[in-house]
C-alpha atoms as a PDB file:
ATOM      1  CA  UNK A   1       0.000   0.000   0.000  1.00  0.00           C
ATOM      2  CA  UNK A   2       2.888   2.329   0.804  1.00  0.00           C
ATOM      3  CA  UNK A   3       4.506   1.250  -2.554  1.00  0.00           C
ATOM      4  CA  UNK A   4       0.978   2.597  -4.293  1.00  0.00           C
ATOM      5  CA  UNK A   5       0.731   5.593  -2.571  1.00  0.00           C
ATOM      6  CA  UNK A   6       4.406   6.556  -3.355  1.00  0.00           C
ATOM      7  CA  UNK A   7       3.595   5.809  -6.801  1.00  0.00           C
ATOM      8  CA  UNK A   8       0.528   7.809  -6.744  1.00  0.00           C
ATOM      9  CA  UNK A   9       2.318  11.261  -5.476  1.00  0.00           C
ATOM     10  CA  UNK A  10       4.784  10.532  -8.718  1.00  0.00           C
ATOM     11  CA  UNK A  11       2.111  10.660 -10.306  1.00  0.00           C
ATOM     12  CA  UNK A  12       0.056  13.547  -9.395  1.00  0.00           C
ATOM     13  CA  UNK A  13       3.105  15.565  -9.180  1.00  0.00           C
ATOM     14  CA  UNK A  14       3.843  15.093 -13.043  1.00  0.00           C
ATOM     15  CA  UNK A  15       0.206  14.773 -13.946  1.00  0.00           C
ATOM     16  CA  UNK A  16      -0.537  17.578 -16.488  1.00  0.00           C
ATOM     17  CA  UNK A  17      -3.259  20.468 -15.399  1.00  0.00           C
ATOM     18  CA  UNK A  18      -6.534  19.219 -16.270  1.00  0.00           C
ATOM     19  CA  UNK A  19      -6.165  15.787 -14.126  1.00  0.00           C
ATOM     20  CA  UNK A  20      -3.473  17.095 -11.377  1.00  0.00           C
ATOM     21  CA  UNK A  21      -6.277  17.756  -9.562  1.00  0.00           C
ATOM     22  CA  UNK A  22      -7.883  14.222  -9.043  1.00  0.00           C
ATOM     23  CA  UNK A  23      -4.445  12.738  -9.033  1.00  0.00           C
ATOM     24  CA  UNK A  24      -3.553  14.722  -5.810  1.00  0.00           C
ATOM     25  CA  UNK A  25      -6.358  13.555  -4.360  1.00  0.00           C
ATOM     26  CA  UNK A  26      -6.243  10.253  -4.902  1.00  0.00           C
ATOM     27  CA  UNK A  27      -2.821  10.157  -4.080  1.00  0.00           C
ATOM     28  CA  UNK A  28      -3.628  11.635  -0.488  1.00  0.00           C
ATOM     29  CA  UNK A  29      -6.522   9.148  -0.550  1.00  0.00           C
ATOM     30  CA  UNK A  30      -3.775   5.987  -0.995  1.00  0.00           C
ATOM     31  CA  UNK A  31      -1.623   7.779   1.897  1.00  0.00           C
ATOM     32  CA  UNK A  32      -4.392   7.672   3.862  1.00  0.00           C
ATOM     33  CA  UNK A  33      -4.979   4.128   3.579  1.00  0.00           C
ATOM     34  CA  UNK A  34      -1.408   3.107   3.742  1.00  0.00           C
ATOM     35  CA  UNK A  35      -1.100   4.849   7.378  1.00  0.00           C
ATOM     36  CA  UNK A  36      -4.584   3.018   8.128  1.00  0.00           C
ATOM     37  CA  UNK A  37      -3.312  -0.220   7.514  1.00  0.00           C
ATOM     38  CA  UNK A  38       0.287   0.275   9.108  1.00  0.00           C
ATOM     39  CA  UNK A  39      -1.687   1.325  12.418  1.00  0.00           C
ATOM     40  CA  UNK A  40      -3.693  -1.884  12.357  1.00  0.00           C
ATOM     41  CA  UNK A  41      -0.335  -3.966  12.987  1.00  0.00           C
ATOM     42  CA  UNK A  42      -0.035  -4.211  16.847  1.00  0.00           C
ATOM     43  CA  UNK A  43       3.246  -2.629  18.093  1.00  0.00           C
ATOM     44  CA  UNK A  44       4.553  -5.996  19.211  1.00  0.00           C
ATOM     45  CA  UNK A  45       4.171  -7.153  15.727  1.00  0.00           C
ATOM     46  CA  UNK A  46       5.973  -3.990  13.771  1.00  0.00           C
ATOM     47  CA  UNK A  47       9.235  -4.552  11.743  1.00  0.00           C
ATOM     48  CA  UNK A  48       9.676  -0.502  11.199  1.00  0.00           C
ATOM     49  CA  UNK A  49      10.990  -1.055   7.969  1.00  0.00           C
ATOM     50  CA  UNK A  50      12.150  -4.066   7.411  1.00  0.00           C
ATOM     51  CA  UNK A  51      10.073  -6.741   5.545  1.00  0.00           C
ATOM     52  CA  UNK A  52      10.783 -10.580   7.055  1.00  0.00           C
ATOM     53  CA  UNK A  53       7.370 -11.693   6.077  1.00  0.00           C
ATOM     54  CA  UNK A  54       3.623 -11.260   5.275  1.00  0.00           C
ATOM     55  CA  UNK A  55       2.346 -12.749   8.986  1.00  0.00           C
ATOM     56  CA  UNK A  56       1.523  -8.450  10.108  1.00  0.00           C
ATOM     57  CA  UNK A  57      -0.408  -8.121   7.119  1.00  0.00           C
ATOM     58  CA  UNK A  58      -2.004 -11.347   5.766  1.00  0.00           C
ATOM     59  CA  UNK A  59      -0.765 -13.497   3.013  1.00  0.00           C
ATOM     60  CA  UNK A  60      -2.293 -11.290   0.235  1.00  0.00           C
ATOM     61  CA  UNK A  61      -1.748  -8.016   1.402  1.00  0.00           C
ATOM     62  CA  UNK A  62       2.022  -9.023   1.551  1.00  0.00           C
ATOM     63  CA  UNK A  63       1.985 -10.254  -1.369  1.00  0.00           C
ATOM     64  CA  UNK A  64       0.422  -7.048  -3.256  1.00  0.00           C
ATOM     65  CA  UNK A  65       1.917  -4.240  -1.202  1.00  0.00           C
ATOM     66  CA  UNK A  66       5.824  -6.198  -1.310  1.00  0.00           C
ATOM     67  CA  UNK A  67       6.068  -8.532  -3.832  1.00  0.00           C
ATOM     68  CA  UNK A  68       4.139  -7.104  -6.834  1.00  0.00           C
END
């Protein structure tokens, strides 16, 4: 999710005139979500920063926010 939002701000920051708008937002939208997520890990749980494995986030979410 982090990987898509960073993506996202590339994005909206070379997106021409007549879309920069929308792409801003839904960058900030993705940024949102990314922080969302991160907080649902408990504290016990957090790697802050370094990926060992998917177990924080679920098999799928792993996969699609790391591996893809």
């Amino acid at each position: 999710m982090e990987t898509r939002a960073s993506k996202a701000e590339a994005a909206a920051a070379d997106a021409p005139p007549a879309t920069k708008a929308g792409a801003e937002a839904a960058a900030q939208l993705l940024a949102t979500a990314a922080e969302a997520m991160r907080a649902t890990v408990p504290e016990v749980h957090r790697a802050y920063g370094i990926t060992g494995c998917g177990t924080a986030v679920g098999d799928d979410a792993y996969v699609q926010d790391f591996l893809l």
